[in-house]
C-alpha atoms as a PDB file:
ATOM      1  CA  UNK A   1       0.487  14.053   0.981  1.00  0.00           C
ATOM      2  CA  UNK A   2      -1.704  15.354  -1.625  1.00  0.00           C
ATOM      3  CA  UNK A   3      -1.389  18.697  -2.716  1.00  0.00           C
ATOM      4  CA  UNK A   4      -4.831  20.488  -2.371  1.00  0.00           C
ATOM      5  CA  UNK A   5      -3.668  23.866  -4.421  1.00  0.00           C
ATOM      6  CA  UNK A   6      -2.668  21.704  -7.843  1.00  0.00           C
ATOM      7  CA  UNK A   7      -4.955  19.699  -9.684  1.00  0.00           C
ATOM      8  CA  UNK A   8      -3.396  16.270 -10.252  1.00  0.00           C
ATOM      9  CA  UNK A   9      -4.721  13.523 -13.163  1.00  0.00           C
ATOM     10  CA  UNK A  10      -2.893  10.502 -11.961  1.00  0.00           C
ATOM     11  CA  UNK A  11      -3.171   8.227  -9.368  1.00  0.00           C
ATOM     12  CA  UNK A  12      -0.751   8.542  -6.111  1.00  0.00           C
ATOM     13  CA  UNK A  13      -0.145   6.476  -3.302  1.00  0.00           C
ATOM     14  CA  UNK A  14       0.478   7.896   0.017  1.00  0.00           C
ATOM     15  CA  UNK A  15       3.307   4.421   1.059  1.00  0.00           C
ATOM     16  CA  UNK A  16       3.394   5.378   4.971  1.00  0.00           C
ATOM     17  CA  UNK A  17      -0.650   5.166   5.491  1.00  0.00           C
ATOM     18  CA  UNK A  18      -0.624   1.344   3.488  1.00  0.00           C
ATOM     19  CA  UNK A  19       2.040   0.351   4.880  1.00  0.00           C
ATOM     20  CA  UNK A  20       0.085   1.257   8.657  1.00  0.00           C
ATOM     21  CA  UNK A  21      -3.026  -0.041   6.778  1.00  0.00           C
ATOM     22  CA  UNK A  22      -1.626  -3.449   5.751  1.00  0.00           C
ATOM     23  CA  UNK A  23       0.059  -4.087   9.437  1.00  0.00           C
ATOM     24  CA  UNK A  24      -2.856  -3.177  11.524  1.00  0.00           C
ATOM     25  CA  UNK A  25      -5.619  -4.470   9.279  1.00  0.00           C
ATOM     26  CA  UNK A  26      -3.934  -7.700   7.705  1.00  0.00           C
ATOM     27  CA  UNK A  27      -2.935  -9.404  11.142  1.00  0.00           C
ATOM     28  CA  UNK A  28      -6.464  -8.529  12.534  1.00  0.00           C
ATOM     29  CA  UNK A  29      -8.157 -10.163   9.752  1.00  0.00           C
ATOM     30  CA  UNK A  30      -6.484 -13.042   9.847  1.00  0.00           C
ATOM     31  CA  UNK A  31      -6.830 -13.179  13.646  1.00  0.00           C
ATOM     32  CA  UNK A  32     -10.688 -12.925  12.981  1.00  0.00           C
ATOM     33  CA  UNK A  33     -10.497 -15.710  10.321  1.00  0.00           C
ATOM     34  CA  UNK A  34      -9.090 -17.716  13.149  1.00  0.00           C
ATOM     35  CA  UNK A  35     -11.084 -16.855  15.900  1.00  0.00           C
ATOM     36  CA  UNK A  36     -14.132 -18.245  13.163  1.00  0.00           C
ATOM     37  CA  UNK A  37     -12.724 -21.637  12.833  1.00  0.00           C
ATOM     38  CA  UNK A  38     -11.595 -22.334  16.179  1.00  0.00           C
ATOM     39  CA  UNK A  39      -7.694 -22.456  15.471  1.00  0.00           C
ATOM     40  CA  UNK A  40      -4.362 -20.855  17.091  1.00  0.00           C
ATOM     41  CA  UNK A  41      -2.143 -19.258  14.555  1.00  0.00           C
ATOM     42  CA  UNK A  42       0.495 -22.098  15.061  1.00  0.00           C
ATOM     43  CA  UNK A  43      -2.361 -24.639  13.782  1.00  0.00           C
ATOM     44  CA  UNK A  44      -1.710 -22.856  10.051  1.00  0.00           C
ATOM     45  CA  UNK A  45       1.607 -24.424   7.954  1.00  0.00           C
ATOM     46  CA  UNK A  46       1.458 -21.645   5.488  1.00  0.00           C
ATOM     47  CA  UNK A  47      -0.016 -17.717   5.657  1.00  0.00           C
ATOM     48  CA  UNK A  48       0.281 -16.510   1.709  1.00  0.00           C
ATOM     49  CA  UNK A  49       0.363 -13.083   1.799  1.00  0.00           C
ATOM     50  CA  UNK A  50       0.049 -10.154  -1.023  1.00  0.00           C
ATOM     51  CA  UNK A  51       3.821  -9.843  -1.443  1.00  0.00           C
ATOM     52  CA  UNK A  52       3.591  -6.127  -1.688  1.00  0.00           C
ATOM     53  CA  UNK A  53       6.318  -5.709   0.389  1.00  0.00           C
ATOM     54  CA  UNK A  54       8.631  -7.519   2.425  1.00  0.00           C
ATOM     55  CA  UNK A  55       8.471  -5.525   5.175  1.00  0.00           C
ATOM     56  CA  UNK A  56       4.599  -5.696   5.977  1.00  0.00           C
ATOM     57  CA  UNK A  57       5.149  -9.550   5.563  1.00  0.00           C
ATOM     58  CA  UNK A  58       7.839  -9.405   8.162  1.00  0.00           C
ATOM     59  CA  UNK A  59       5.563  -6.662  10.600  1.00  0.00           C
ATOM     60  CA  UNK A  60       2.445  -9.013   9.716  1.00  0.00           C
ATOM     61  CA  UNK A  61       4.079 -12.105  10.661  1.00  0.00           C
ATOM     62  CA  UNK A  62       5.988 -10.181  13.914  1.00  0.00           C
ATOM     63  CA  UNK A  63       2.181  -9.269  14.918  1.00  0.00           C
ATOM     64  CA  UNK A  64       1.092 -12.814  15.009  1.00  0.00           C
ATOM     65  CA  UNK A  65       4.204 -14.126  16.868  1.00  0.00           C
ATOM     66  CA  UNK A  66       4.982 -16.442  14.158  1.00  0.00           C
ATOM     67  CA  UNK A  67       8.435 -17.479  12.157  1.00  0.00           C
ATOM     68  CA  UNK A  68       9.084 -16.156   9.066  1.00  0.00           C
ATOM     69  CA  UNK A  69       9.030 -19.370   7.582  1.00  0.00           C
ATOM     70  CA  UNK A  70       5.544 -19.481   7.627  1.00  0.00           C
ATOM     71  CA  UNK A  71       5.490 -16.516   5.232  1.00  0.00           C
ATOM     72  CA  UNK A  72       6.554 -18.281   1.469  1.00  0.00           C
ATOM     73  CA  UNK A  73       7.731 -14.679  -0.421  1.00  0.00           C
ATOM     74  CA  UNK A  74       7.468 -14.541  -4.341  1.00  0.00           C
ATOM     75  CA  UNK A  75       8.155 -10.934  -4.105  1.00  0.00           C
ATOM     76  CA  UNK A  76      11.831 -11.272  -4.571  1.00  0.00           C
ATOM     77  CA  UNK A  77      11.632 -13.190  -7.794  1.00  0.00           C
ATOM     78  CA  UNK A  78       8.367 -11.446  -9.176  1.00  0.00           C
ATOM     79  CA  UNK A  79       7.844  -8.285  -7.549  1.00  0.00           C
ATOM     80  CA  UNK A  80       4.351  -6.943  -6.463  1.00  0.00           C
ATOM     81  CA  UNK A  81       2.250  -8.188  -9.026  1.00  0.00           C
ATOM     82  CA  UNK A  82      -1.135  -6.740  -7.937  1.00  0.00           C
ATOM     83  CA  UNK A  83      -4.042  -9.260  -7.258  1.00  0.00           C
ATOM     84  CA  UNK A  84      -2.097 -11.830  -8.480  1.00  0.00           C
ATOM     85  CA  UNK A  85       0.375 -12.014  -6.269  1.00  0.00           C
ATOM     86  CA  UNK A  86      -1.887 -14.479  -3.647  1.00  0.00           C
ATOM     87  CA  UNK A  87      -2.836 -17.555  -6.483  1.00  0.00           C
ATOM     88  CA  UNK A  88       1.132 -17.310  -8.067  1.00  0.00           C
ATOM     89  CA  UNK A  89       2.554 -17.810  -4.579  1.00  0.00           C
ATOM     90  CA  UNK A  90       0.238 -20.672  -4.193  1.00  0.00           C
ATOM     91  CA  UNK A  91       0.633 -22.132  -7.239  1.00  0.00           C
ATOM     92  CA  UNK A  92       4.349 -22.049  -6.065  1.00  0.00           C
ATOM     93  CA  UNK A  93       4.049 -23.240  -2.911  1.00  0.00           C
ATOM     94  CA  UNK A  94       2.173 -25.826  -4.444  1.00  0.00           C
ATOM     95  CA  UNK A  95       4.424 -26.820  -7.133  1.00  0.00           C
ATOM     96  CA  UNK A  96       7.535 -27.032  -4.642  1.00  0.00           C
ATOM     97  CA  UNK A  97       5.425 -29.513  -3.091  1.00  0.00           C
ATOM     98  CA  UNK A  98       5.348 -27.811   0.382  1.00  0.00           C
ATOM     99  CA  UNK A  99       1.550 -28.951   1.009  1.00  0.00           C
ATOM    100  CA  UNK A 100       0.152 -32.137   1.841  1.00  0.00           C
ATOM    101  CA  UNK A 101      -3.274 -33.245   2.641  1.00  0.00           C
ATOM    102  CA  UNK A 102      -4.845 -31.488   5.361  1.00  0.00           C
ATOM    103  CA  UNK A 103      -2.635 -28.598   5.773  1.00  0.00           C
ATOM    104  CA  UNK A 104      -4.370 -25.196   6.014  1.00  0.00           C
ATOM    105  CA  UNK A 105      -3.483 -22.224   4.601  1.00  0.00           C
ATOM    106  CA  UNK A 106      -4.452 -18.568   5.332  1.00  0.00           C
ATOM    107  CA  UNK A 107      -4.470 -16.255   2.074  1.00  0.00           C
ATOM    108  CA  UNK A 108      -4.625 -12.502   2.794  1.00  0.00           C
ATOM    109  CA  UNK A 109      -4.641  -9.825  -0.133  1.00  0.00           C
ATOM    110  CA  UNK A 110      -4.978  -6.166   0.672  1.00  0.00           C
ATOM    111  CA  UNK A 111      -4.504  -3.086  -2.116  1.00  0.00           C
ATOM    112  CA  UNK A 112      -6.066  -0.907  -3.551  1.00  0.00           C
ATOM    113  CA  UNK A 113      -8.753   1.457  -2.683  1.00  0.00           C
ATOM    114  CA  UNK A 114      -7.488  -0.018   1.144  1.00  0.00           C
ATOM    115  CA  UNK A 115      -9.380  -2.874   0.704  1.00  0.00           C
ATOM    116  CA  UNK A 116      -8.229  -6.746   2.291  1.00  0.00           C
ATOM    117  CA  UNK A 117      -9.588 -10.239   2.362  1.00  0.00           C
ATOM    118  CA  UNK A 118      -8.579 -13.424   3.996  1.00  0.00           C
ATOM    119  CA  UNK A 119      -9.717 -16.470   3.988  1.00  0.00           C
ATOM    120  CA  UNK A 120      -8.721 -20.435   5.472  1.00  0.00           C
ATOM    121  CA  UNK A 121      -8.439 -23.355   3.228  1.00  0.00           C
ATOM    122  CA  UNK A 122      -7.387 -26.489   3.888  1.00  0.00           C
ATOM    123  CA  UNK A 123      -5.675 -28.437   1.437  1.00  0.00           C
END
């Protein structure tokens, strides 16, 4: 909570409001992205997710009904690394050769300011 009385010149993060930000907002975003293209949530191999935290991957994921192992994490080998979290995890995912032809992916990034995006590719 921010502290009316003082007069603070840095940037803080209030970590209990985005983390019930990402969970509510992510899952329904991706749900809409769905709903748009006519798919089930089972129909996606991969959902790359900001890897801000592992524990709004697992909520996200626990939202959708889905396995884990749908959810490729980066996060424990190179930590939250903003915006480009979403295309390094890709590039990874890629690289390991986890993707074939035709496979679609969901990419979700949320941060700062509360802002999110998601979007369906297929590969």
């Amino acid at each position: 909570m921010i502290q009316t009385d003082k007069i603070l010149a840095y940037t803080q993060m209030d970590g209990q409001e985005v983390y019930k930000f990402a969970v509510s907002y992510v899952p329904a975003s991706i749900q809409k992205v769905l709903d748009e293209a006519g798919l089930s949530p089972e129909d996606v191999k991969y959902y790359l997710l900001h890897q801000a935290n592992l524990r709004i991957i697992q909520s996200v994921a626990k939202r959708l009904k889905l396995s884990l192992d749908k959810f490729p994490i980066s996060l424990d080998h190179c930590g939250n690394v903003s915006a480009a979290s979403v295309p390094i995890l890709l590039d990874e995912v890629n690289r390991k050769g986890m993707l074939q032809k035709g496979d679609k992916i969901i990419m979700s990034g949320f941060g700062g300011g509360l802002t999110w995006g998601t979007c369906l590719l297929e590969w």
